[in-house]
Protein backbone atom coordinates (compact mmCIF):
# COMPACT_ATOMS: atom_id res chain seq x y z
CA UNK A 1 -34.09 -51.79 -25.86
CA UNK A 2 -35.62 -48.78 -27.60
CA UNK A 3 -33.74 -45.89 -28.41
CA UNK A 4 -34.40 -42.30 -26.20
CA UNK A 5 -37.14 -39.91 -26.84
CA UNK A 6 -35.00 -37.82 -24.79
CA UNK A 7 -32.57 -35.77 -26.69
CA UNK A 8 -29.04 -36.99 -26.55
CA UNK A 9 -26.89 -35.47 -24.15
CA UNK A 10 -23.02 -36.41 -24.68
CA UNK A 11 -21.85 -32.69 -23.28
CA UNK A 12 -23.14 -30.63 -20.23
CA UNK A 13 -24.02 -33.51 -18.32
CA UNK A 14 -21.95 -33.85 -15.42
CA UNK A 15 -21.59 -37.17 -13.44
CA UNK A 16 -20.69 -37.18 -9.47
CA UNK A 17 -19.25 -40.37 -8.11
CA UNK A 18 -19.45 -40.96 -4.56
CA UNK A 19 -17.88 -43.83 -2.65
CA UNK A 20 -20.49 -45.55 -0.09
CA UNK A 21 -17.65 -47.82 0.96
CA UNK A 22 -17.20 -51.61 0.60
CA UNK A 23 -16.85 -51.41 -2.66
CA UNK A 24 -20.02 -49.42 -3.58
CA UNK A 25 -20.21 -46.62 -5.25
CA UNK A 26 -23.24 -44.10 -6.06
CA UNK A 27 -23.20 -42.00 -9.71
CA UNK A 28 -25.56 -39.11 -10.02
CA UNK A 29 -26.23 -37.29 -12.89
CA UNK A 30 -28.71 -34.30 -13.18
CA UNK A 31 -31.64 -34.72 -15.39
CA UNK A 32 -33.51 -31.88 -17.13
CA UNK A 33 -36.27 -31.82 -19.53
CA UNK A 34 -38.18 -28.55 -20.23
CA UNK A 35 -38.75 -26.99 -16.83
CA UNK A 36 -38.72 -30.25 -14.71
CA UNK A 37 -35.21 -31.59 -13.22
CA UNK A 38 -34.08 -34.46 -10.90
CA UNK A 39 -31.31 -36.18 -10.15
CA UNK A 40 -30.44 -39.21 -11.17
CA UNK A 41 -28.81 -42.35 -9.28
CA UNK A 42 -26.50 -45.35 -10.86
CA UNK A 43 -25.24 -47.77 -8.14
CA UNK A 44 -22.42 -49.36 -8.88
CA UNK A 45 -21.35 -52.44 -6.75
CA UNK A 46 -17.72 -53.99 -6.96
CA UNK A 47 -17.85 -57.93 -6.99
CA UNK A 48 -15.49 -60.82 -5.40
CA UNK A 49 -13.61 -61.10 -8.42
CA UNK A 50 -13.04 -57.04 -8.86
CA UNK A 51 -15.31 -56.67 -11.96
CA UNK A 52 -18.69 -54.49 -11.54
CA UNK A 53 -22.47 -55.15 -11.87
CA UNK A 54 -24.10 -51.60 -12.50
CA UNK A 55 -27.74 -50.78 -11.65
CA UNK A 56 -29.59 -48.64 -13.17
CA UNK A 57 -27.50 -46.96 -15.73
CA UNK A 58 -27.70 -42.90 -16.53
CA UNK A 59 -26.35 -40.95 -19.73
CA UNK A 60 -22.92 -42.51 -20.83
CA UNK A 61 -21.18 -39.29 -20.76
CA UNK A 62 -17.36 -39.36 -21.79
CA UNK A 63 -17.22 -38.37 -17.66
CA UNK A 64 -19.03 -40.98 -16.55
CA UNK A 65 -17.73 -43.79 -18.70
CA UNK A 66 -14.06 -42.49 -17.51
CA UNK A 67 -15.24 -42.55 -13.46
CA UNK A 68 -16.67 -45.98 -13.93
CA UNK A 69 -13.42 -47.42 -15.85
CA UNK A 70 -11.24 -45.78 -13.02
CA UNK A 71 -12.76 -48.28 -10.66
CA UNK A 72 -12.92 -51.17 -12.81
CA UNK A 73 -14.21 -53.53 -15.60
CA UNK A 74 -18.02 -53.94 -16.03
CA UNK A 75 -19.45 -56.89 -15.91
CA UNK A 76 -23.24 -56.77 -15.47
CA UNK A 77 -25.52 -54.24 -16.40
CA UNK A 78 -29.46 -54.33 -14.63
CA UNK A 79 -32.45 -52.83 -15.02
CA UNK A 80 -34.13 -52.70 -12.19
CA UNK A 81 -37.14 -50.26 -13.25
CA UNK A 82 -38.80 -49.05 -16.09
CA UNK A 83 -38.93 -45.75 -15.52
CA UNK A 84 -37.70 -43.84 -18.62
CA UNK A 85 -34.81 -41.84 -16.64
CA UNK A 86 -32.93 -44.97 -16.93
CA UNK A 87 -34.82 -46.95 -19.64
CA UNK A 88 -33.82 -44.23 -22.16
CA UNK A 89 -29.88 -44.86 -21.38
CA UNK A 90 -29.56 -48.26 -21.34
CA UNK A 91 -29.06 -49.03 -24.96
CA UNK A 92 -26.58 -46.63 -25.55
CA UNK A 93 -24.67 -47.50 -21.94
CA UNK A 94 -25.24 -51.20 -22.91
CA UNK A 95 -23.20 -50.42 -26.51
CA UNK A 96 -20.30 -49.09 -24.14
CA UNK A 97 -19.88 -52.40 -22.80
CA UNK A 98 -20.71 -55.49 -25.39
CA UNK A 99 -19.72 -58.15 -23.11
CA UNK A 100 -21.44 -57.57 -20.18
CA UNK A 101 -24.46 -59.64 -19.22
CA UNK A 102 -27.41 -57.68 -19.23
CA UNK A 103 -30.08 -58.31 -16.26
């Protein structure tokens, strides 16, 4: 996976977590670039065995690494889209977590 043409954004970022129930949960982060912004949407489902398969990763901020570790061990990582929101974070979210299977 290619690296961002974004530019990085490890501060100022900040990363909701809401809990949809039954063990799904919905990150959001705000996106800006120049005078555009949106916000975007992680899901996060818990599995059987307690570990998580994440869809559709956004910015691996130190927050949102330390929300998604408070709920539990990643296990897959998907990518459902191409869309460059997402496609820009996935190699550096993907580097967070070595081990998980990528989708």
């Amino acid at each position: 996976f290619g690296e961002s043409i974004l530019p990085p954004v490890p501060f100022g970022r900040a990363t909701y977590r809401y809990d949809l129930g039954r063990g799904a949960y919905a990150f959001e982060q705000l996106l800006r670039f120049q005078n555009v912004s949106a916000t975007v949407r992680m899901n996060v489902q818990r599995l059987r065995n307690g570990k998580l398969w994440v869809v559709a990763p956004v910015a691996p901020t130190g927050e949102c690494l330390s929300l998604l570790k408070d709920i539990g061990e990643v296990e897959h990582l998907v990518l459902p889209v191409t869309a460059l929101e997402h496609k820009a974070f996935f190699g550096p979210f993907q580097r967070q977590f070595p081990s998980a299977s990528v989708w």
